[in-house]
Protein backbone atom coordinates (compact mmCIF):
# COMPACT_ATOMS: atom_id res chain seq x y z
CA UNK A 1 -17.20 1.38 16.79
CA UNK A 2 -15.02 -1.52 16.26
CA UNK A 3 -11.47 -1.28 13.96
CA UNK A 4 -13.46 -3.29 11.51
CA UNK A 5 -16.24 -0.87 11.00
CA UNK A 6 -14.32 1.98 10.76
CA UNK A 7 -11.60 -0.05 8.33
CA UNK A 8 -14.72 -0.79 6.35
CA UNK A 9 -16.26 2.81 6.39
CA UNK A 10 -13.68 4.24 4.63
CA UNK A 11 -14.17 1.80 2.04
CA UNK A 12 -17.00 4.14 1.22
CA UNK A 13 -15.67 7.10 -0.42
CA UNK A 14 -11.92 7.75 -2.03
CA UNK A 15 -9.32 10.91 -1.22
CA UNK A 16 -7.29 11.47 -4.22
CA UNK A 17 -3.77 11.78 -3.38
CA UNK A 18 -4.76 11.82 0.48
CA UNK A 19 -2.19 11.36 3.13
CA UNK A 20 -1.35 9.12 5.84
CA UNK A 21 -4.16 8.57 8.48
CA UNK A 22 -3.43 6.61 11.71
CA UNK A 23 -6.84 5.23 13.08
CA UNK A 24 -5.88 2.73 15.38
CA UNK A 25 -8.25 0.78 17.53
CA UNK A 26 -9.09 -2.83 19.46
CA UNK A 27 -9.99 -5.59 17.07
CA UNK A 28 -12.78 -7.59 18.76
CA UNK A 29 -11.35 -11.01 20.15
CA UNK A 30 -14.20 -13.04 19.10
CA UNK A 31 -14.24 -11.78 15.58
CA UNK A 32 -10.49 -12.28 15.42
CA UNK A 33 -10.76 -15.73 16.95
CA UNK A 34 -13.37 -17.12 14.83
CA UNK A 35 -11.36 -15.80 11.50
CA UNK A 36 -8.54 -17.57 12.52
CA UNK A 37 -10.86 -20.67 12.21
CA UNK A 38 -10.87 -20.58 8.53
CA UNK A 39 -8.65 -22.24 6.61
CA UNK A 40 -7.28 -20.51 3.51
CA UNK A 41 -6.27 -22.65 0.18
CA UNK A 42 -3.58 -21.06 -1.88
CA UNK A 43 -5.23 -18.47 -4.57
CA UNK A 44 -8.64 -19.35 -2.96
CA UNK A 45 -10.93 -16.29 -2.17
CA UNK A 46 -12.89 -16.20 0.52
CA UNK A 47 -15.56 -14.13 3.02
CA UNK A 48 -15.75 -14.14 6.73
CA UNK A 49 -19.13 -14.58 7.79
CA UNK A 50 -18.06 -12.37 11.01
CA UNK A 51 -16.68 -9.27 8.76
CA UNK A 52 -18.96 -9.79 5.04
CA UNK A 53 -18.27 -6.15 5.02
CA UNK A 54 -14.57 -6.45 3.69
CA UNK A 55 -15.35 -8.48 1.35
CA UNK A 56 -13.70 -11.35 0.16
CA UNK A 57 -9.99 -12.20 0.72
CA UNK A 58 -7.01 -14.21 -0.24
CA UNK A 59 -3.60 -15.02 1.86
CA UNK A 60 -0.56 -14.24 0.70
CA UNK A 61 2.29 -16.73 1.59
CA UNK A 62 3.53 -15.00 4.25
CA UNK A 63 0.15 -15.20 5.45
CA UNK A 64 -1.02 -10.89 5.04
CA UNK A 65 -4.50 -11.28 4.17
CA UNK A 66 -5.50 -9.56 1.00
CA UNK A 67 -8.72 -8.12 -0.09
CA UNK A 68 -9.36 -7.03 -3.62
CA UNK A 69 -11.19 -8.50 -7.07
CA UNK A 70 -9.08 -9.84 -9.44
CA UNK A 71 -10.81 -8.41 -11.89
CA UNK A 72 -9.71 -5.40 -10.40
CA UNK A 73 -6.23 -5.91 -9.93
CA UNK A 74 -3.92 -9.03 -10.23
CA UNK A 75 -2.07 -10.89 -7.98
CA UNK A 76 1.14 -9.65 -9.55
CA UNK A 77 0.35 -6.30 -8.72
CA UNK A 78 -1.13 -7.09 -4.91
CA UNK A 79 1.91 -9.17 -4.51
CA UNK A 80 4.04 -6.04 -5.45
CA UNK A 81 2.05 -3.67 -2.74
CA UNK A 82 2.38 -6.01 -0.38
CA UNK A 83 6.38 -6.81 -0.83
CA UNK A 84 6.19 -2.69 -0.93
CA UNK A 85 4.65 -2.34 2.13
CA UNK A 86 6.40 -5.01 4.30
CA UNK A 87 9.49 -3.00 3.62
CA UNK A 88 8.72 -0.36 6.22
CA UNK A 89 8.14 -2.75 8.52
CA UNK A 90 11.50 -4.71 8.33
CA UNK A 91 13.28 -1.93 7.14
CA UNK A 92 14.29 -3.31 4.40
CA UNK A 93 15.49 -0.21 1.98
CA UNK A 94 17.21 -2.78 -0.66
CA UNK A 95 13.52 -4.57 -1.09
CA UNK A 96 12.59 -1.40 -1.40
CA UNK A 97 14.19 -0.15 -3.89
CA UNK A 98 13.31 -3.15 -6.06
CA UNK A 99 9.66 -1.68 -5.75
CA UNK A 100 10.24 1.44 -7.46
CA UNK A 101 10.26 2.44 -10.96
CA UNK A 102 14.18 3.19 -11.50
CA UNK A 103 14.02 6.34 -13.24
CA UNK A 104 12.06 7.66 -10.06
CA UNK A 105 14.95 6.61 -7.55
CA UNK A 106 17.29 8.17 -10.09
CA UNK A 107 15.24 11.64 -10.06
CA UNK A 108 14.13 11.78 -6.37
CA UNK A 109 18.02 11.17 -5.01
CA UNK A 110 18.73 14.57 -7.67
CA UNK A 111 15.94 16.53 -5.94
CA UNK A 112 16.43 15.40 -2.24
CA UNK A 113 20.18 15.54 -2.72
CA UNK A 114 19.50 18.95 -4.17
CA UNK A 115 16.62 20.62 -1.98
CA UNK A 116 17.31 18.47 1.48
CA UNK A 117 20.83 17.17 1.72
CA UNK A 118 20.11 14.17 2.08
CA UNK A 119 19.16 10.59 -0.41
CA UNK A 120 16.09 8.16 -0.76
CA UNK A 121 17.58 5.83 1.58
CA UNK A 122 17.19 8.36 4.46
CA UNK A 123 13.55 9.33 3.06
CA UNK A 124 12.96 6.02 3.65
CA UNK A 125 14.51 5.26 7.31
CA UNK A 126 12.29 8.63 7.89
CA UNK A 127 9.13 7.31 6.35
CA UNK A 128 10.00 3.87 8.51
CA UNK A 129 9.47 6.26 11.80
CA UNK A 130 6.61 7.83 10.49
CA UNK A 131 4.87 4.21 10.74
CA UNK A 132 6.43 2.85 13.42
CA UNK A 133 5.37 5.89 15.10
CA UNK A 134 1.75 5.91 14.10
CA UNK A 135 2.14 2.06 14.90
CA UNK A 136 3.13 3.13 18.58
CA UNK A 137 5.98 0.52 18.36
CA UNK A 138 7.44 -2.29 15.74
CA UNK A 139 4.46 -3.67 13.73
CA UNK A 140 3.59 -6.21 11.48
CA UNK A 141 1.41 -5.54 8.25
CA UNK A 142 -1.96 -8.22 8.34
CA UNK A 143 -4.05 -6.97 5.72
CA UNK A 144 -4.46 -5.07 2.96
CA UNK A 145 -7.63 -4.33 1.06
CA UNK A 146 -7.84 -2.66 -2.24
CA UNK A 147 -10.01 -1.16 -4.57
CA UNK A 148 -10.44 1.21 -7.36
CA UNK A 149 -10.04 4.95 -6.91
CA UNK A 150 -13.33 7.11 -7.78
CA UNK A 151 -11.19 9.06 -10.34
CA UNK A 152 -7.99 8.15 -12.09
CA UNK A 153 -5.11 11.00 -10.88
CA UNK A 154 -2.30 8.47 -12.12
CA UNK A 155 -1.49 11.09 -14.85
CA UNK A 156 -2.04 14.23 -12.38
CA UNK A 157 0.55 12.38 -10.11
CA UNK A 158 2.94 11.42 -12.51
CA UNK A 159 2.64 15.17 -13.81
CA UNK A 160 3.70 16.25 -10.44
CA UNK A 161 6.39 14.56 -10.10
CA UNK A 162 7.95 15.68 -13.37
CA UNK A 163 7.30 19.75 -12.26
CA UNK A 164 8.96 18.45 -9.16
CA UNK A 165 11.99 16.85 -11.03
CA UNK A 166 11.49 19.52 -13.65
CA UNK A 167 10.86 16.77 -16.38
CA UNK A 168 8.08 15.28 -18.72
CA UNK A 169 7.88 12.93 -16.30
CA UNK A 170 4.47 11.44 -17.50
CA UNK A 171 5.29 11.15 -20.80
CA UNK A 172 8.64 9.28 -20.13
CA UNK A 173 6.59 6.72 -17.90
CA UNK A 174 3.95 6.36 -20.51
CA UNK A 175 6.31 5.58 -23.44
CA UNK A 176 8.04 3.35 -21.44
CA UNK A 177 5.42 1.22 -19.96
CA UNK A 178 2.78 -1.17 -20.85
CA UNK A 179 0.61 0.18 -18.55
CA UNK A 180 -0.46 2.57 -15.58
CA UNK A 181 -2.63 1.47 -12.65
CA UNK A 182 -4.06 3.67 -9.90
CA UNK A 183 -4.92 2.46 -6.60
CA UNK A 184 -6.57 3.13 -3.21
CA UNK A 185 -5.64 0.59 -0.39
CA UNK A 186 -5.54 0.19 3.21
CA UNK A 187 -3.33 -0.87 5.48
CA UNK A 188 -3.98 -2.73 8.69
CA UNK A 189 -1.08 -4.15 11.22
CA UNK A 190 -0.47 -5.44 14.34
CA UNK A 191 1.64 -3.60 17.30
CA UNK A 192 1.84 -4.69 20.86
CA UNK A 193 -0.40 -7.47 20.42
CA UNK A 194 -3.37 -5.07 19.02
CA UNK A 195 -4.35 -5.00 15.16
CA UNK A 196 -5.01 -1.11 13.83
CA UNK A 197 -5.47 0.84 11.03
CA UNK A 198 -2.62 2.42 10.13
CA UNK A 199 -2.91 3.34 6.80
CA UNK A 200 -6.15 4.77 5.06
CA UNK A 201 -7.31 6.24 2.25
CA UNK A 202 -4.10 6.28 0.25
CA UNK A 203 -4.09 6.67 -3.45
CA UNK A 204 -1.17 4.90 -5.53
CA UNK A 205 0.48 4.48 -8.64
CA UNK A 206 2.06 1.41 -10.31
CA UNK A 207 3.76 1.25 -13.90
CA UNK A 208 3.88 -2.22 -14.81
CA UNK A 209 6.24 -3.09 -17.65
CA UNK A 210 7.53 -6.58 -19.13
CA UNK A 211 4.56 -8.10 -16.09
CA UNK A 212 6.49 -6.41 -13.23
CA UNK A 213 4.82 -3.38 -11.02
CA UNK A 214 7.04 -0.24 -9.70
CA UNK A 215 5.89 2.24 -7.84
CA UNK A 216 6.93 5.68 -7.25
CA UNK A 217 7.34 6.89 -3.58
């Protein structure tokens, strides 16, 4: 099975809350080549005839193609993933923090400073590993596709967070945003010259507030 059945197969059905899944695998070379054929306007959508499966896609500026509806999401919030996820790959921890709701860098540092020794800046050089591991080397993120979760478990998140920073956690968010958006994306990248699936399945949570996104994790 090629990476871009299985990426698409898991389009299928959604994991609430799942974990990090490595799937990686070859790309074929004349599916890649003939997608790098097509040219791309700035906020234009588009489908590749040789993948209609992942449906149609936009590229960002730094040229990470993105699949989603707009309808679905904005490109204020994909932009925000995608800064989010580049991160880990440049190791990047100030960007990083930028992409997460304050009050949850304030609260984790208590707990991990509390239960682990240690802050969110090393939870995130360990969490940098973790993909670069899965990656089997330095990697580059190349596309992203998201879509919207079978159930809602923003609020079920949120919640368990706040037993886990022994707060109302959900309520604080709530009051203080404009709105809460769950997600479930998927991450593909390139290591060693090969594109994989490295991240599948994975539910998040923005807060958006004023038009900017945070995230928590």
């Amino acid at each position: 099975m090629s990476i871009f059945k299985k990426f698409t197969a898991l389009f299928v059905s959604a994991a609430c809350l799942a974990s990090l899944v490595s799937c990686g695998g070859k790309e074929n070379s004349s599916s890649s080549e003939k997608a790098e054929e097509i040219s791309v306007a700035e906020g234009e959508f588009v489908t590749n005839p040789d993948e209609p499966e992942l449906g149609e896609y936009t590229v960002s500026s730094s040229g990470i193609k993105l699949y989603y509806s707009p309808d679905e999401y904005s490109p204020q919030l994909m932009a925000t993933l995608e800064k989010y996820f580049t991160t880990f790959a440049n190791e990047d921890y100030e960007t990083y923090t930028q992409c997460l709701y304050p009050d949850y860098i304030t609260e984790m540092n208590k707990f991990l400073e509390k239960d682990y020794g240690y802050d969110l800046s090393q939870s995130f050089s360990n969490q940098c590993s973790s993909l670069k591991e899965k990656a089997g080397g330095d990697f580059k993120i190349t596309r992203i596709k998201a879509e919207v979760p079978e159930e809602d478990c923003s609020q079920k998140y949120l919640e368990t967070l706040g037993e886990t920073f022994d707060t109302d956690f959900y309520s604080a968010v709530k009051e203080d945003c404009d709105a809460i958006h769950d997600m479930m994306f998927y991450i593909m990248a390139e290591a060693a010259g090969e594109e994989l699936l490295l991240i599948s399945e994975f539910e998040i949570v923005f807060a958006e507030k004023d038009g900017n996104f945070y995230t928590f994790g």
